[in-house]
PDB file of N, CA and C in Angstrom:
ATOM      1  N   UNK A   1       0.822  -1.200   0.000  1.00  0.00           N
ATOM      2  CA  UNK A   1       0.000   0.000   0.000  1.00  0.00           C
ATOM      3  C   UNK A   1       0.863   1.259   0.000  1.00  0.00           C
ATOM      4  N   UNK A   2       1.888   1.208   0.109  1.00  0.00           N
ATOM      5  CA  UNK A   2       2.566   2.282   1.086  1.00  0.00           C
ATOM      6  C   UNK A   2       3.211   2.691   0.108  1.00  0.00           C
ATOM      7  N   UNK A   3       4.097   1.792  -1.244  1.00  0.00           N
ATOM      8  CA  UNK A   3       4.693   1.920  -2.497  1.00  0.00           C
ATOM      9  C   UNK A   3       4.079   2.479  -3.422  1.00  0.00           C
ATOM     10  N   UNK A   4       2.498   1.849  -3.408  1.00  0.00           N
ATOM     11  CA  UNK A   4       1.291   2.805  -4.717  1.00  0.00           C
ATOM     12  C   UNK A   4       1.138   4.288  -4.120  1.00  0.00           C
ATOM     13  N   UNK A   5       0.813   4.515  -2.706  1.00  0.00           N
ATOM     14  CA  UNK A   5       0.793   5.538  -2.493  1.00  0.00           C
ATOM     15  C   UNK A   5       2.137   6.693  -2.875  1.00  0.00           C
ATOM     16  N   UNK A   6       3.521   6.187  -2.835  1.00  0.00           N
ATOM     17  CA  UNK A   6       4.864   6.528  -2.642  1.00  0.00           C
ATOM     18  C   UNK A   6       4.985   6.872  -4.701  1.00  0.00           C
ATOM     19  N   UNK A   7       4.203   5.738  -5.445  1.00  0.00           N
ATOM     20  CA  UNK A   7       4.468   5.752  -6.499  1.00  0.00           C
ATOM     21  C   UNK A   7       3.231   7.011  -6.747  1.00  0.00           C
ATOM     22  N   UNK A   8       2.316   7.254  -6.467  1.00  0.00           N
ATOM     23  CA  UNK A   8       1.205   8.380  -6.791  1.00  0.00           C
ATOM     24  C   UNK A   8       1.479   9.824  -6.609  1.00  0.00           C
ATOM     25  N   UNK A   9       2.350   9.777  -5.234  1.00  0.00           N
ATOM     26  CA  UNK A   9       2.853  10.936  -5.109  1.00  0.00           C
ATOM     27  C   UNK A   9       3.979  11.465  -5.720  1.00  0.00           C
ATOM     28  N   UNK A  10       5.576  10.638  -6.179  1.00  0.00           N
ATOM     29  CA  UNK A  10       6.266  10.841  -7.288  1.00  0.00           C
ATOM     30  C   UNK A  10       5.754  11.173  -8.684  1.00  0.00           C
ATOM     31  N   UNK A  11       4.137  10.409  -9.284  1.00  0.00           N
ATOM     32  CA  UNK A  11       3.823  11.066 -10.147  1.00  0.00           C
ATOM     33  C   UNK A  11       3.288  12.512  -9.838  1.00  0.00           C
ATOM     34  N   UNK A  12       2.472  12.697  -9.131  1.00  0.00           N
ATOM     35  CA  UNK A  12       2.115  14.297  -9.256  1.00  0.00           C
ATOM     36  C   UNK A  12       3.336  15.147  -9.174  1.00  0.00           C
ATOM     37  N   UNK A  13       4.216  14.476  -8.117  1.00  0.00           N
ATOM     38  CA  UNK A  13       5.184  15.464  -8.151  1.00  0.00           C
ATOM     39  C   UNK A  13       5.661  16.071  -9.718  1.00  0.00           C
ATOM     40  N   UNK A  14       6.026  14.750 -10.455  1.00  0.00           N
ATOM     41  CA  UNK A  14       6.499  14.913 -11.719  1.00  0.00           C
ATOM     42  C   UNK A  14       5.921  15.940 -12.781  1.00  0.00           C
ATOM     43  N   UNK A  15       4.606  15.541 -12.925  1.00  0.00           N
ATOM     44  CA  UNK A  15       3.204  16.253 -13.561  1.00  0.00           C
ATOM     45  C   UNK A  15       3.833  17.735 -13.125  1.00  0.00           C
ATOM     46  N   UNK A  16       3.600  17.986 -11.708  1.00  0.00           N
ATOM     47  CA  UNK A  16       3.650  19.609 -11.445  1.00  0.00           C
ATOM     48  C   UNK A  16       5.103  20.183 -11.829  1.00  0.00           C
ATOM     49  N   UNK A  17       6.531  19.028 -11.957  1.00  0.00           N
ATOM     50  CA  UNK A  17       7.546  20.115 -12.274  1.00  0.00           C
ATOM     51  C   UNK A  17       7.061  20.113 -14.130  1.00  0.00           C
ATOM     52  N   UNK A  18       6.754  19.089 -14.988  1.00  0.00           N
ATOM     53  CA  UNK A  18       6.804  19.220 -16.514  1.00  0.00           C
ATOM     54  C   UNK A  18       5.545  20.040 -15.970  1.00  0.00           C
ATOM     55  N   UNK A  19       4.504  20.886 -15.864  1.00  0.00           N
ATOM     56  CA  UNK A  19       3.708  21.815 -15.962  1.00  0.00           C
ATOM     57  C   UNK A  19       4.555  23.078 -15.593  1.00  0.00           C
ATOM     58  N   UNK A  20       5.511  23.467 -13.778  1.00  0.00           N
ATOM     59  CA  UNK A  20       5.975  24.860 -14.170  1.00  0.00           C
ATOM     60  C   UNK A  20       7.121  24.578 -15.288  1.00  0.00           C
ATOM     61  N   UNK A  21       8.114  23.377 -15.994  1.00  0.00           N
ATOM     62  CA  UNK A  21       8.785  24.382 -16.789  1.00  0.00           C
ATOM     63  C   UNK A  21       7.760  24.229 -18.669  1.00  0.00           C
ATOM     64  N   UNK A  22       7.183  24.009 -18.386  1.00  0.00           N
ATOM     65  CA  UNK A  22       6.309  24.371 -19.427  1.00  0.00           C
ATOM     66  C   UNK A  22       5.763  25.452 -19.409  1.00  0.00           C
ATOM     67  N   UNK A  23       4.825  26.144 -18.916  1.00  0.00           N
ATOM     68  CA  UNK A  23       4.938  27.425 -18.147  1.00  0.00           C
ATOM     69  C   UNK A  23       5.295  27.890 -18.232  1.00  0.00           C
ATOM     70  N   UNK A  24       6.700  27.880 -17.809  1.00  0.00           N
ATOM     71  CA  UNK A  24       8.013  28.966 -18.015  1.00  0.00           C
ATOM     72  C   UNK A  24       8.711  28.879 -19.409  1.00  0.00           C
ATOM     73  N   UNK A  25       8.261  28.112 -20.285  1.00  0.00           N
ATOM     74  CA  UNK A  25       8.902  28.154 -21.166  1.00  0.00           C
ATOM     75  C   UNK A  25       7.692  28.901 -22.173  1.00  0.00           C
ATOM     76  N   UNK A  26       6.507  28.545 -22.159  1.00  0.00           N
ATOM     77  CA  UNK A  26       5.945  29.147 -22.811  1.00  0.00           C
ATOM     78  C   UNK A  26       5.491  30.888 -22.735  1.00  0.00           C
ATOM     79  N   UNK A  27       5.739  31.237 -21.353  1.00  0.00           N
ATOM     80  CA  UNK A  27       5.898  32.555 -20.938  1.00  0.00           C
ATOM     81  C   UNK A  27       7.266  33.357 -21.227  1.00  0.00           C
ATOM     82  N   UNK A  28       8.194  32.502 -21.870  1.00  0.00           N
ATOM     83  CA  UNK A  28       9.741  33.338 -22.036  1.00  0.00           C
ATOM     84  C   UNK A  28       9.542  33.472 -23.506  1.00  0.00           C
ATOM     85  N   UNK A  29       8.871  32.168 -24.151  1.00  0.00           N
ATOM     86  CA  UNK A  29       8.440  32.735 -25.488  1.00  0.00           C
ATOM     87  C   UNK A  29       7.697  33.989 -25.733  1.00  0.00           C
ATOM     88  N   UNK A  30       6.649  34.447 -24.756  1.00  0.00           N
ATOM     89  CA  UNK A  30       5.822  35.247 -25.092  1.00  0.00           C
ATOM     90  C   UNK A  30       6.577  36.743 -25.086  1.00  0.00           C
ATOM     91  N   UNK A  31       7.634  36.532 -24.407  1.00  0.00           N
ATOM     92  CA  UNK A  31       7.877  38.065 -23.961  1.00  0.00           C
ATOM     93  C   UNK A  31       9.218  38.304 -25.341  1.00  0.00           C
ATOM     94  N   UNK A  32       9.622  36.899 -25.660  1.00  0.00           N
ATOM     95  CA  UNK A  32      11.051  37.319 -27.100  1.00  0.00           C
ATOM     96  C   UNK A  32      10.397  37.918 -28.300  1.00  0.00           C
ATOM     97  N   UNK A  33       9.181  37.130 -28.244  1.00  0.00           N
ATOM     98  CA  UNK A  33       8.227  37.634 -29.898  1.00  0.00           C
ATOM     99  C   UNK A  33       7.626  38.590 -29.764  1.00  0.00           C
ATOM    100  N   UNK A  34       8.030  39.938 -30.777  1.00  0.00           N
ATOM    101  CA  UNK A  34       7.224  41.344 -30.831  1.00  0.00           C
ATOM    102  C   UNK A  34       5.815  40.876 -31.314  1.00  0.00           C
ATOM    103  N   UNK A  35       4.840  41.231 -30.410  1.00  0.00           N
ATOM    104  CA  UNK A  35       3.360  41.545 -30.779  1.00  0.00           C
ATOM    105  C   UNK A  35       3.776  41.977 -32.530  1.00  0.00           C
ATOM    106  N   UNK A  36       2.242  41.027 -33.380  1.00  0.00           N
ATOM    107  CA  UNK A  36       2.630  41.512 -35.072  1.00  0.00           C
ATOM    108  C   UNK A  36       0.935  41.563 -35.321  1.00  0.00           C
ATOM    109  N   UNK A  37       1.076  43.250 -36.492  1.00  0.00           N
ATOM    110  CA  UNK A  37      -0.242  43.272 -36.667  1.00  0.00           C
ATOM    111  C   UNK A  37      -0.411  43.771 -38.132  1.00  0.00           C
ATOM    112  N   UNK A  38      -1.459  43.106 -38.610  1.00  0.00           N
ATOM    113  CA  UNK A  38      -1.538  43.320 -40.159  1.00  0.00           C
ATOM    114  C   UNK A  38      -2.326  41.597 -40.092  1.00  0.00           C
ATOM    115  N   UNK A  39      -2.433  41.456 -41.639  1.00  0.00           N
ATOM    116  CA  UNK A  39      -2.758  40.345 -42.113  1.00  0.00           C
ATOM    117  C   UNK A  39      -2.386  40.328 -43.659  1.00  0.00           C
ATOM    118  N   UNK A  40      -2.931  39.487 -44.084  1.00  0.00           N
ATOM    119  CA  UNK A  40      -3.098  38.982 -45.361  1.00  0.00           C
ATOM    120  C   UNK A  40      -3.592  40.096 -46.331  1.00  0.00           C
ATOM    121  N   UNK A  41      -2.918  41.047 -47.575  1.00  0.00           N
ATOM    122  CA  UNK A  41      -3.826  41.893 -48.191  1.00  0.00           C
ATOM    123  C   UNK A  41      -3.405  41.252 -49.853  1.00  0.00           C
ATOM    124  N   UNK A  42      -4.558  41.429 -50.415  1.00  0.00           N
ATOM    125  CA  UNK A  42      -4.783  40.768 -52.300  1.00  0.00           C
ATOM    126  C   UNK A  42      -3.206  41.205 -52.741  1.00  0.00           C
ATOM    127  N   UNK A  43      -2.519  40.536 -53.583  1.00  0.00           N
ATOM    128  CA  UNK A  43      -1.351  41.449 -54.069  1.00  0.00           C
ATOM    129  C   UNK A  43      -2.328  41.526 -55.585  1.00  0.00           C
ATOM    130  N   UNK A  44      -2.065  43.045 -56.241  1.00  0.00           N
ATOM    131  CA  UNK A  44      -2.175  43.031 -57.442  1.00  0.00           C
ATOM    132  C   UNK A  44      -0.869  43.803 -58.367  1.00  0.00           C
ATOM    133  N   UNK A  45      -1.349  42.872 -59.988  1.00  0.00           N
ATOM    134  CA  UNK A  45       0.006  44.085 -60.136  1.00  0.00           C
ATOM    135  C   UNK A  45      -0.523  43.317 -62.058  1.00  0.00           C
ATOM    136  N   UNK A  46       0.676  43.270 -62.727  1.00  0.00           N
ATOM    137  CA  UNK A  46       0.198  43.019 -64.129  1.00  0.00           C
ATOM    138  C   UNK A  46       0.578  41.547 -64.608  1.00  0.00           C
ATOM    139  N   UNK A  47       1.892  41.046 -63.651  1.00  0.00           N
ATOM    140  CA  UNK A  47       2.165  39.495 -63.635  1.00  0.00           C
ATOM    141  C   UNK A  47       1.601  38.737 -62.842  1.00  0.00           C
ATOM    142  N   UNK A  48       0.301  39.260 -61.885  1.00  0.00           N
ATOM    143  CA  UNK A  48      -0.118  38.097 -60.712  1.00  0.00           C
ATOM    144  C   UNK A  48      -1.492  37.979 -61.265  1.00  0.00           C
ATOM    145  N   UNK A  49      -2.042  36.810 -61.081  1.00  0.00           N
ATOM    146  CA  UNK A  49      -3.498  36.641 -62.071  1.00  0.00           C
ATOM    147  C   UNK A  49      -4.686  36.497 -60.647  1.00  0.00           C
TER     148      UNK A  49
END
């Protein structure tokens, strides 16, 4: 009993460190990439159909 319990609690432990550095990794991304604004506009011209 004492091992499943021992083995249940090593998993959460695990779970909660891959959640903060996930977390932290996806929050260090957010702050390297400049905010981008625009989209998609028609190109025209006399060679594009």
């Amino acid at each position: 009993m004492r091992a499943i319990v021992r083995a249940v609690r090593q998993a959460a432990a695990a779970v909660s460190v891959a959640a903060a550095v996930v977390t932290a990794l996806r929050l260090r991304g957010r702050v390297a990439a400049p905010m981008q604004f625009g989209g998609w506009r028609r190109l025209t011209g006399p060679g594009l159909r």
